[in-house]
Protein backbone atom coordinates (compact mmCIF):
# COMPACT_ATOMS: atom_id res chain seq x y z
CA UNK A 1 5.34 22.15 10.39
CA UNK A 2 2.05 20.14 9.29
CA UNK A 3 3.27 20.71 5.82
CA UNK A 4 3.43 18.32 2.88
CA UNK A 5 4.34 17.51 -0.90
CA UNK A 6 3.35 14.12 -3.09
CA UNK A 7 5.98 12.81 -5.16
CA UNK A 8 4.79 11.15 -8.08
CA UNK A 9 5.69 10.20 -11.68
CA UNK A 10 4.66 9.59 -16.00
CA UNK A 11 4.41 6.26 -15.21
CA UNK A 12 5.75 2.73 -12.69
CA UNK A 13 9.45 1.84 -12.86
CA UNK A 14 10.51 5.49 -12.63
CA UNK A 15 12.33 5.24 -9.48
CA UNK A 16 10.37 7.11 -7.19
CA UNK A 17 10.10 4.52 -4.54
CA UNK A 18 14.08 4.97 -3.98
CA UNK A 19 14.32 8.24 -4.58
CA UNK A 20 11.40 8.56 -1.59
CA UNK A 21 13.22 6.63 0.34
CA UNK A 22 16.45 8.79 -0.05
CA UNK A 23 14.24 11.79 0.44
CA UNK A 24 13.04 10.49 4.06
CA UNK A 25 16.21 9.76 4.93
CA UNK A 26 18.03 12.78 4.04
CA UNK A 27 15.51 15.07 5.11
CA UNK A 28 15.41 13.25 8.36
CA UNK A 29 19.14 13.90 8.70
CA UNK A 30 18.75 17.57 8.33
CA UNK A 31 15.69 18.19 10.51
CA UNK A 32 12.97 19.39 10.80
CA UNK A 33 11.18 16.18 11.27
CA UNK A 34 9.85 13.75 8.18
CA UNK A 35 7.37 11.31 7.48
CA UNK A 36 5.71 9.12 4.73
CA UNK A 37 2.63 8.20 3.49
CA UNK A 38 1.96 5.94 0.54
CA UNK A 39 -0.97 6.48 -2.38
CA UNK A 40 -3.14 3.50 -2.68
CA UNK A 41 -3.30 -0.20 -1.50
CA UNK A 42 0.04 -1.05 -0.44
CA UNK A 43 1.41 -3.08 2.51
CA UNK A 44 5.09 -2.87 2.06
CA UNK A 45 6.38 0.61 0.60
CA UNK A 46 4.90 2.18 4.19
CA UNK A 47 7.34 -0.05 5.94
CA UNK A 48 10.25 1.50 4.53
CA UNK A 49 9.27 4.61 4.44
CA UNK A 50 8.77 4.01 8.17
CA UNK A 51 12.46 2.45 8.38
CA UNK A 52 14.19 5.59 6.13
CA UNK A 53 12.29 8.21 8.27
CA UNK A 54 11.81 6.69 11.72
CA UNK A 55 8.02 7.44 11.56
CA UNK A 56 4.88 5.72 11.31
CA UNK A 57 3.67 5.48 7.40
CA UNK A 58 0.30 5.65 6.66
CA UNK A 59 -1.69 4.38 3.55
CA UNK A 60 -3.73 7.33 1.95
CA UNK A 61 -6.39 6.01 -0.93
CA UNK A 62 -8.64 8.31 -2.78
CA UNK A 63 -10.83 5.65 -4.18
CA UNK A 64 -11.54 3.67 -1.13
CA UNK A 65 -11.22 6.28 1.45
CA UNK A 66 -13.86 9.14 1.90
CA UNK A 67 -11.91 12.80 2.18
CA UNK A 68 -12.29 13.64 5.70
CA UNK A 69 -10.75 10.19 6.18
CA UNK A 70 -7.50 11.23 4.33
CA UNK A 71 -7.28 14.26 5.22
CA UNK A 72 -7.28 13.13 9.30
CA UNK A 73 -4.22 10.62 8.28
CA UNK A 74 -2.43 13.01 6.41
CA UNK A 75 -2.41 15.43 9.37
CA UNK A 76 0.84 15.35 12.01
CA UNK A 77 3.37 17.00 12.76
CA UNK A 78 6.09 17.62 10.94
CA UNK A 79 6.67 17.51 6.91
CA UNK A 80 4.72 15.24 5.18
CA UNK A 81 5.99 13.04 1.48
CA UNK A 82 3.19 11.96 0.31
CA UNK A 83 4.89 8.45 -2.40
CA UNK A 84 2.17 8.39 -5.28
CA UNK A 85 1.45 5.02 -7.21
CA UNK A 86 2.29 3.62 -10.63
CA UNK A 87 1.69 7.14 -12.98
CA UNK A 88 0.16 10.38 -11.30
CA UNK A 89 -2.69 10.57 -13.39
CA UNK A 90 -3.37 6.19 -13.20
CA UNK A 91 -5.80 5.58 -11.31
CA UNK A 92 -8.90 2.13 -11.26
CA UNK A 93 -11.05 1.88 -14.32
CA UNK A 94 -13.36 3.62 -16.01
CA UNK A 95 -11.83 7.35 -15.29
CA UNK A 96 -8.92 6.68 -13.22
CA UNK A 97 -10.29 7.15 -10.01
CA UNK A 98 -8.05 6.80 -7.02
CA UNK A 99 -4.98 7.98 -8.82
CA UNK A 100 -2.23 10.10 -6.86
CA UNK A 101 -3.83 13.24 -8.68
CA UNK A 102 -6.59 12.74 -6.93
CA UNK A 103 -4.75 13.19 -3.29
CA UNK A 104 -2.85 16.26 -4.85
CA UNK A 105 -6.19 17.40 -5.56
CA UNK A 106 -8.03 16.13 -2.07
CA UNK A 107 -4.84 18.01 0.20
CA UNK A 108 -4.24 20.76 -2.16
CA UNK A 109 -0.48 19.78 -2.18
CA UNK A 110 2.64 20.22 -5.10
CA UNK A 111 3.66 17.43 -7.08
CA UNK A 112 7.21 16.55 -7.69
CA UNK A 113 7.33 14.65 -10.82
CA UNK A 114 10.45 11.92 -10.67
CA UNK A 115 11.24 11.52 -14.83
CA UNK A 116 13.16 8.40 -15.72
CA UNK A 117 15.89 9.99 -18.00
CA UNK A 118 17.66 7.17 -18.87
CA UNK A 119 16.76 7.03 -22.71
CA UNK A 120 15.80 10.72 -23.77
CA UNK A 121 17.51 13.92 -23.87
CA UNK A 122 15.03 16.75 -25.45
CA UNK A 123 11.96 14.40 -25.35
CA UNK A 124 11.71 15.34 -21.43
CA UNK A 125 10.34 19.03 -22.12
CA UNK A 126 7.43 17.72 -23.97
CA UNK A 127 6.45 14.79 -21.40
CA UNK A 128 7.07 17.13 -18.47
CA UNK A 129 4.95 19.53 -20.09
CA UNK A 130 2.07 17.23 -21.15
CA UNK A 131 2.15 16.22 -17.15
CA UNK A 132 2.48 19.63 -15.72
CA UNK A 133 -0.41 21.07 -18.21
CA UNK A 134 -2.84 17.87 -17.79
CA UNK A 135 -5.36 19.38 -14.98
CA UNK A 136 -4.61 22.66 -13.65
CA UNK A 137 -6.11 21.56 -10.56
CA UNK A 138 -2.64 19.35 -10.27
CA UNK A 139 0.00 21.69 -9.66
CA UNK A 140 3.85 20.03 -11.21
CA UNK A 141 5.36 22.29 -9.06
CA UNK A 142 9.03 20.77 -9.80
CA UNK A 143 11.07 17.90 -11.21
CA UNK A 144 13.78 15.05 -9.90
CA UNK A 145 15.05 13.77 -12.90
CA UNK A 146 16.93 9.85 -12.29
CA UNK A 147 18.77 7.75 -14.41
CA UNK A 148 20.95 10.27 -15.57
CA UNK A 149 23.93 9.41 -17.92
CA UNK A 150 26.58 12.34 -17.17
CA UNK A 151 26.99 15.10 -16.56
CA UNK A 152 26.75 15.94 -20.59
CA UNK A 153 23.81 14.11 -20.51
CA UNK A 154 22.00 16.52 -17.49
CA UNK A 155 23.17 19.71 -19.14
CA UNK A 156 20.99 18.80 -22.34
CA UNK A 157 17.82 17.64 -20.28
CA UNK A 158 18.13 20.86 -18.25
CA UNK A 159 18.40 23.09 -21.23
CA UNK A 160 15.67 21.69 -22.79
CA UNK A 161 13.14 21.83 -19.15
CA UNK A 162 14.35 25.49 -18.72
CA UNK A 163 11.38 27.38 -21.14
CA UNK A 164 8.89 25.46 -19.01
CA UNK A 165 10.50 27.96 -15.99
CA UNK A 166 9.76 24.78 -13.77
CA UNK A 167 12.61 24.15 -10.99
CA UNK A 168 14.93 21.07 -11.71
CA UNK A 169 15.25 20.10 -8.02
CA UNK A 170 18.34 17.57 -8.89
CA UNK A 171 19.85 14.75 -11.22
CA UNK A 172 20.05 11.71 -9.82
CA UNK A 173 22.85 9.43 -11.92
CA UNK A 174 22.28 6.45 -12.73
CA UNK A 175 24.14 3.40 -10.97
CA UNK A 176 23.65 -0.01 -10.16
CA UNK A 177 22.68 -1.27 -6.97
CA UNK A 178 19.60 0.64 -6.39
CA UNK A 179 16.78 -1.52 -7.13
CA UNK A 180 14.77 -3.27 -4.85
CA UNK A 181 14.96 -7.32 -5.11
CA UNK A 182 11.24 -7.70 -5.99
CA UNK A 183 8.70 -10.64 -6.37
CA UNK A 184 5.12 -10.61 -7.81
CA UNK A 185 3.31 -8.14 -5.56
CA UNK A 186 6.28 -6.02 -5.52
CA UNK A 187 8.90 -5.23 -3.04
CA UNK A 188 10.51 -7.85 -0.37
CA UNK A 189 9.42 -7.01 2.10
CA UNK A 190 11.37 -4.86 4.91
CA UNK A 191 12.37 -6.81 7.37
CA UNK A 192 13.41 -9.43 4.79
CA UNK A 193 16.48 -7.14 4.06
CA UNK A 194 19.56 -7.60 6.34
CA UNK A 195 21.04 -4.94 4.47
CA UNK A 196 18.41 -2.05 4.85
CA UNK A 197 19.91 0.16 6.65
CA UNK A 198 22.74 0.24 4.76
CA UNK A 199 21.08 0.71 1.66
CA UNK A 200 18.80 3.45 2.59
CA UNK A 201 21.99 5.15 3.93
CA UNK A 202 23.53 4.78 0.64
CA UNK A 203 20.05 5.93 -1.17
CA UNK A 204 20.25 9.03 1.25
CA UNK A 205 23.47 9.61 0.26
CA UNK A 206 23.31 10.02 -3.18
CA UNK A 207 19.78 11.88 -3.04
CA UNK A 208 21.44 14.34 -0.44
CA UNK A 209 24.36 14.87 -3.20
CA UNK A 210 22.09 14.87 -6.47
CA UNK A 211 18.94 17.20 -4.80
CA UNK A 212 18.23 20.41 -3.37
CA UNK A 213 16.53 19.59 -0.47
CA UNK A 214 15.91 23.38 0.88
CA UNK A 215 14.45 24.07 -2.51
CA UNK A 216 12.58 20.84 -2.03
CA UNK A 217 11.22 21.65 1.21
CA UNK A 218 10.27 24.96 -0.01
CA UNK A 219 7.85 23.69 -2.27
CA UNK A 220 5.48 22.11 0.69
CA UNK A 221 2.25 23.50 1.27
CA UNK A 222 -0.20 23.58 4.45
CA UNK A 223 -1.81 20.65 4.86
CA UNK A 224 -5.98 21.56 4.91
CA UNK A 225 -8.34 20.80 8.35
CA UNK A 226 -8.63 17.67 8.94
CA UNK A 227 -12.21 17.02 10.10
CA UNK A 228 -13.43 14.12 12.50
CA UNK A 229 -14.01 10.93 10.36
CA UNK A 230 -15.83 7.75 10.37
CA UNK A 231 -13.69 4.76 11.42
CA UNK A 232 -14.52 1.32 10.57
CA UNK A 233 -15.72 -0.76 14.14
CA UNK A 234 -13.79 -3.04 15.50
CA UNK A 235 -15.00 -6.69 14.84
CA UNK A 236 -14.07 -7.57 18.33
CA UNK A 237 -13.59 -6.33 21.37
CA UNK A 238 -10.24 -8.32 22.23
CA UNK A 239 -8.67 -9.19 19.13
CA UNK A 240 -5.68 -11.83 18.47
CA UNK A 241 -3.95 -10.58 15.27
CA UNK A 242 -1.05 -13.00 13.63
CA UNK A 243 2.03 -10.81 13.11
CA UNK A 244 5.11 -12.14 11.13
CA UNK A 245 6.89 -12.67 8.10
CA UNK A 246 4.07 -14.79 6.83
CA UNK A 247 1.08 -12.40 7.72
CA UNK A 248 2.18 -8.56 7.46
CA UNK A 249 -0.15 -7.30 5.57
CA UNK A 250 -2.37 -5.63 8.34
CA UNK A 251 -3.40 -1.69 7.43
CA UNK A 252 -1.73 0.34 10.64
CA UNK A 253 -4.68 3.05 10.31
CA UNK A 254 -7.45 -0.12 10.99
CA UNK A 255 -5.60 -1.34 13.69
CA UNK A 256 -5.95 2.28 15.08
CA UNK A 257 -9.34 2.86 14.50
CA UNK A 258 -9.69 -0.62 16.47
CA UNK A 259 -7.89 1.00 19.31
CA UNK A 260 -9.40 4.17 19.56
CA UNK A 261 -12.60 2.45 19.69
CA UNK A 262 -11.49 0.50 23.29
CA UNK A 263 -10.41 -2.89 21.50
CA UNK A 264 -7.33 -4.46 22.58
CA UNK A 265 -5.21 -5.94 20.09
CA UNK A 266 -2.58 -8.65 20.85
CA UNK A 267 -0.24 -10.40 18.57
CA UNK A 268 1.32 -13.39 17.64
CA UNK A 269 3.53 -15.43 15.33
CA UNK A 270 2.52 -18.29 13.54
CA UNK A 271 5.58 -19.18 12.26
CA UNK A 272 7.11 -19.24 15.82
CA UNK A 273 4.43 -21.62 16.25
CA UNK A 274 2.90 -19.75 19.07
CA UNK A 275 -1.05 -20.73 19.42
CA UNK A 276 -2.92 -17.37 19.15
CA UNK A 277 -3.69 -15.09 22.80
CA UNK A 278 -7.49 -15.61 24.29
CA UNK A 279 -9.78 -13.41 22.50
CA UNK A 280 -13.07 -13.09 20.94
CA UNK A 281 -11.55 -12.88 17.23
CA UNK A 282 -8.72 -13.96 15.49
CA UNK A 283 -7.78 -12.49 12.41
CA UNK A 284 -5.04 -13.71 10.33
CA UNK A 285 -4.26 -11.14 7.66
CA UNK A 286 -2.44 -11.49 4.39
CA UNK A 287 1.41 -12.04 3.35
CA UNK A 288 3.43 -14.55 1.72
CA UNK A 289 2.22 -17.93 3.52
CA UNK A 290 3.41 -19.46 -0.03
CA UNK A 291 6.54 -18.85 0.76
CA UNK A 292 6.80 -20.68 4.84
CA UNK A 293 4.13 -23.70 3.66
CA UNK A 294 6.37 -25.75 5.00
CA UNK A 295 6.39 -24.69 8.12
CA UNK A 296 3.30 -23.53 8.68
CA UNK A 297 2.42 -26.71 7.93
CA UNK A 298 4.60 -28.11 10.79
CA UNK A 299 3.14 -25.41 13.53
CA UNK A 300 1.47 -27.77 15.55
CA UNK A 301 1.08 -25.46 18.44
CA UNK A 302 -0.70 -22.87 15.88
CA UNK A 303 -2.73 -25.55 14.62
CA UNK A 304 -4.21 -26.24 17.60
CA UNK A 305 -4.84 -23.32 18.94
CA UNK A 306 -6.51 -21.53 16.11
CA UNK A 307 -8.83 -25.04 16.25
CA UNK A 308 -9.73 -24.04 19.77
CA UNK A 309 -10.33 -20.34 18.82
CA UNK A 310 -13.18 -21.59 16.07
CA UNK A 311 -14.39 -23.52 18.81
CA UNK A 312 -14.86 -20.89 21.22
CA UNK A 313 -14.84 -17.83 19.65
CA UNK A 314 -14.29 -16.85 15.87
CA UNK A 315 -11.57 -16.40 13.07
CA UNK A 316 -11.60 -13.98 10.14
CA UNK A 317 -8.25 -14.31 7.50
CA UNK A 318 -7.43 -11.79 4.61
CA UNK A 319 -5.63 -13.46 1.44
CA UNK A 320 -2.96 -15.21 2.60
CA UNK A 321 -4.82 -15.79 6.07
CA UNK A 322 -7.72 -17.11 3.87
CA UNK A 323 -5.56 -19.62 2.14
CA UNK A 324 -4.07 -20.86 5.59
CA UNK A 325 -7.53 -21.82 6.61
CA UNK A 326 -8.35 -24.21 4.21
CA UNK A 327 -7.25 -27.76 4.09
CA UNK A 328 -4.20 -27.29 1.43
CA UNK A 329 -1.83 -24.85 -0.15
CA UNK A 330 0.27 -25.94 -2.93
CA UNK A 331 3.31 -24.02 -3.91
CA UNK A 332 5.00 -22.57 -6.95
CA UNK A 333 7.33 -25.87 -7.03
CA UNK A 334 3.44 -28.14 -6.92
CA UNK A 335 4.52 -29.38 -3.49
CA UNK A 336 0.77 -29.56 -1.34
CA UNK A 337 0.98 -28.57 1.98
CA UNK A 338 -1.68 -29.08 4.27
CA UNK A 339 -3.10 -25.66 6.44
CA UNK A 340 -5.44 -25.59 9.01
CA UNK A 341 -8.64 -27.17 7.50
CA UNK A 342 -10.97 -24.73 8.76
CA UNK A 343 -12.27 -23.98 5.85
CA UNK A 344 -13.13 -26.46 2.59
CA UNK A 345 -10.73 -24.74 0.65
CA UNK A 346 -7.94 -26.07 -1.46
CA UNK A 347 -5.73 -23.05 -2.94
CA UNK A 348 -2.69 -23.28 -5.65
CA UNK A 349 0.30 -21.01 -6.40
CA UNK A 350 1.68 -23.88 -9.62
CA UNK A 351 -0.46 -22.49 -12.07
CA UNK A 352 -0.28 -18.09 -11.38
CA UNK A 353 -3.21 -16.22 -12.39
CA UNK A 354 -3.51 -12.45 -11.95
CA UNK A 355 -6.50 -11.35 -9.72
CA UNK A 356 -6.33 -7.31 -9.15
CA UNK A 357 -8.20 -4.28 -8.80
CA UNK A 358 -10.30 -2.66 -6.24
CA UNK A 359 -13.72 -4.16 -4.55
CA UNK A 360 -16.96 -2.76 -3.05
CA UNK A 361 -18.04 -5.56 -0.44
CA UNK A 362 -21.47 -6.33 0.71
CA UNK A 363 -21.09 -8.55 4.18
CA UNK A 364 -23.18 -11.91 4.52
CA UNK A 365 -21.74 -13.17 6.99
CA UNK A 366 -18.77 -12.39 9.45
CA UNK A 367 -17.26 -9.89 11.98
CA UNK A 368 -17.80 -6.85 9.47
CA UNK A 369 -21.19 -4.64 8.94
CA UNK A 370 -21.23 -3.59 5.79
CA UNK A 371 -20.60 -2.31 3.11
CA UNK A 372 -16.81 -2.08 2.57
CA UNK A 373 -14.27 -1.13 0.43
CA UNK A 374 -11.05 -3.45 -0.16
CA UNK A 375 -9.05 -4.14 -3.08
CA UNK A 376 -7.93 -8.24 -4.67
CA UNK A 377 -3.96 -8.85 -5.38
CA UNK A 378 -2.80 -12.30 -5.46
CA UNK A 379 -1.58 -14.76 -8.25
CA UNK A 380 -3.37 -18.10 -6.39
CA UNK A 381 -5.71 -20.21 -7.77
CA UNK A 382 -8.59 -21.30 -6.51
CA UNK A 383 -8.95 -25.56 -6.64
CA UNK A 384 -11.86 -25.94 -4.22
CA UNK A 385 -14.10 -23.71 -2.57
CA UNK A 386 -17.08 -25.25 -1.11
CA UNK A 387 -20.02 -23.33 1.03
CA UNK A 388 -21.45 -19.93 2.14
CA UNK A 389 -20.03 -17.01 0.23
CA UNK A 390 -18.39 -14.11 3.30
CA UNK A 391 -19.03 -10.86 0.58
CA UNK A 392 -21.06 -10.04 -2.18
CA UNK A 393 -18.30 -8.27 -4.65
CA UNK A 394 -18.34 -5.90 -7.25
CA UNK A 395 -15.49 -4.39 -8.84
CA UNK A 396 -14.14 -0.70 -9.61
CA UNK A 397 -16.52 -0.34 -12.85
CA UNK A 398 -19.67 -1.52 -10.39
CA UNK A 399 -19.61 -4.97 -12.18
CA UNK A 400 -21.11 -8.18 -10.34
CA UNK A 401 -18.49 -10.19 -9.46
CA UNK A 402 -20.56 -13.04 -7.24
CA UNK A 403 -19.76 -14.33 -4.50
CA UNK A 404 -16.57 -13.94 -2.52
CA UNK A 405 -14.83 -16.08 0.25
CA UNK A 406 -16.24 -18.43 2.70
CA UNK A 407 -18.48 -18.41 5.80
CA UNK A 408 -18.54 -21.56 7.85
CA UNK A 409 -19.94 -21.36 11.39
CA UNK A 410 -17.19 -18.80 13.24
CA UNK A 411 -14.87 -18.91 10.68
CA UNK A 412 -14.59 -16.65 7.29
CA UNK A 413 -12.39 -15.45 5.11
CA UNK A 414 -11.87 -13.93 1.31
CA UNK A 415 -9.20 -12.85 -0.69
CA UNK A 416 -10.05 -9.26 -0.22
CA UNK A 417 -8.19 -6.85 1.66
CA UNK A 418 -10.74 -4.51 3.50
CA UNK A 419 -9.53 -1.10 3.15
CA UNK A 420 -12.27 1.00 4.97
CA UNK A 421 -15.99 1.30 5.47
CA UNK A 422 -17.45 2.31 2.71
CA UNK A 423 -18.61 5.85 2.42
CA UNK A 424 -15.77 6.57 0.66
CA UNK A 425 -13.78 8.18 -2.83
CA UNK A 426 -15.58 5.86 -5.09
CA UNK A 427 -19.04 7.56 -4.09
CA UNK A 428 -17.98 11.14 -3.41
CA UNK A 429 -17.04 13.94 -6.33
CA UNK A 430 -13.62 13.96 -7.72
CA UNK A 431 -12.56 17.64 -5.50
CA UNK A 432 -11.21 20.30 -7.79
CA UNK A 433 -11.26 17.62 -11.10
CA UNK A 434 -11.85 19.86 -14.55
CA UNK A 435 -12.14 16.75 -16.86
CA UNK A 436 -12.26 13.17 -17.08
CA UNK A 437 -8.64 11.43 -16.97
């Protein structure tokens, strides 16, 4: 059943993330098969969607992503939940471009709108409506509302939802224990929670009660064609790729394009201290290396071998990966830590400051061709950066945003996450938009 569905909401904090997870689970449970896929630039939703549903979650991202692109990782077997991001119509400056309309729009699928129902009763009808009658290219084709109080309380949101004659899939009541622990770039991560399975169970559990799932799956549409698309080259032919708790933040559908292209790919942990495989290119991607300083710091194995690989061959790092190059990191407590000094770059996590939003990136130096499109999300500060810029940035809005990252002999790095080549959303029409958002 290459089927699918996006479930999306007004606005972030709504709940969908757990209620997603539930979904995946529960659906799962009662067959046919399930999988995820996540809206936008986001490294650790996909990895429990992949642990509620048993199947491999893939990123889908309207503005950095050209259609053809989506539309091949959307295709698969079995039905497809397509988790939006932040609000369904919220999307990168000036227009909103990106947003998880834009997917509904791209893969011609129903949106299930989760409504946080916590603090209104008849307000709902009006906010559902203003959603469902936004772009009629964006089909609301039912509702999940969460946070309910009792059962007094669901009787007067339904009543006031039922002139808009669209389906109230389920209630979800509110209870405690169903956040996420979070910290600044969102969830903890996966495999950080000893108690995962045990809470997605629960999740399921409660979404199984509170939801009609056959009404649910009802709702799914055909996924369209998915045509061959570009991939983004490998920058290597044998690639080393650091792999832990410290540097997860490696996009599954790159790695795959790497692949199909004949690369091979081997892994290893740096906070295992294990010195990186022969290969051509290292690439250290991003993740919380503020949080293991310490002991990255006392990897002497790593050290040295990722020494030797600038030596005879070359490294690339991504955020995170960028900061371990340099000479220090200093953490949220102001203790400095040295890194690996291949790079004269000092970074700082004492003094947070927002950096976010999507980037186009012109190459001058290292294993990419250009151009590409990435997005920035980190709270570091930069203390030192000295030498050759790696990109040429601009942001969402086209702005100039100089030089990005560092270039020094083999080894380069920036703070930006490359998402794709790109000929992608942010140059191609909006498909099926009526008006500006």
């Amino acid at each position: 059943m290459n089927r699918g569905l996006i479930i999306a909401a007004p606005g972030s904090g709504s709940g969908k993330t757990t209620i997603t997870l539930g979904l995946l689970r529960a659906l799962r449970d009662a067959g046919p098969p399930v999988r995820g896929a996540k809206s936008g630039p986001d490294y650790i939703d996909p990895r429990f969607h992949e642990a509620a549903c048993g199947a491999p979650c893939r990123n889908l991202d309207a503005w950095a992503m050209a259609p053809g692109r989506i539309r091949a990782l959307a295709a698969g077997e079995g039905l497809l939940v397509v988790e939006g991001a932040m609000g369904l119509f919220d999307g990168a400056p000036p227009d909103g471009r990106g947003a998880t309309a834009d997917l509904a729009r791209l893969l011609e699928l129903p949106v299930v709108l989760v409504v946080d129902a916590a603090h209104m009763a008849q307000s709902v009808a009006p906010l559902v409506a203003g959603f469902a009658g936004h772009d009629p290219a964006v089909e609301v084709a039912g509702v999940i509302l969460n946070k309910v109080g009792s059962p007094r309380h669901e009787a007067m949101l339904r009543r006031a939802l039922a002139p808009l004659g669209l389906p109230v899939l389920g209630a979800v009541r509110r209870q405690p224990g169903l956040a996420h622990p979070s910290r600044h770039l969102g969830l903890v991560q996966a495999e950080e929670r000893p108690d995962l399975e045990a809470f997605i169970a629960r999740v399921a559990q409660i979404v199984r009660r509170a939801v009609d799932l056959d009404a649910l799956r009802a709702l799914a549409r055909p996924l369209p064609p998915a045509p061959p698309a570009p991939r983004l080259p490998p920058p290597a032919g044998r690639i080393a790729i650091a792999s832990d708790a410290a540097f997860a933040f490696a996009y599954p559908h790159l790695l795959a394009d790497w692949r199909a292209a004949g690369a091979e790919l081997a892994f290893f942990s740096p906070l295992a201290d294990e010195a990186p495989p022969p290969a051509e290119l290292v690439f250290l991607p991003g993740g919380y290396p503020e949080l293991h300083a310490a002991r990255l710091a006392a990897a002497e194995r790593f050290r040295a071998g990722m020494a030797r690989a600038a030596r005879e061959g070359a490294v690339y790092g991504e955020c995170g990966g960028y900061m371990v190059l340099g000479e220090a990191l200093t953490d949220a407590e102001g203790r400095r830590h040295r890194m690996l000094g291949l790079l004269p770059l000092e970074t700082s996590f004492a003094e947070r400051r927002l950096h976010l939003g999507y980037r186009r990136l012109e190459p001058l130096a290292g294993p990419f061709a250009g151009p590409l499109a990435g997005h920035e999300f980190h709270y570091a500060t930069t203390l030192r950066a000295e030498g050759p810029a790696l990109f040429a940035a601009r942001d969402a809005e086209g702005r100039e945003l100089g030089p990005m990252g560092l270039a020094i002999g083999a080894v380069s790095g920036s703070f930006a996450h490359v998402i794709d080549r790109a000929d992608g959303g942010f140059s191609s029409p909006r498909p099926g938009a009526t008006h500006a958002q």
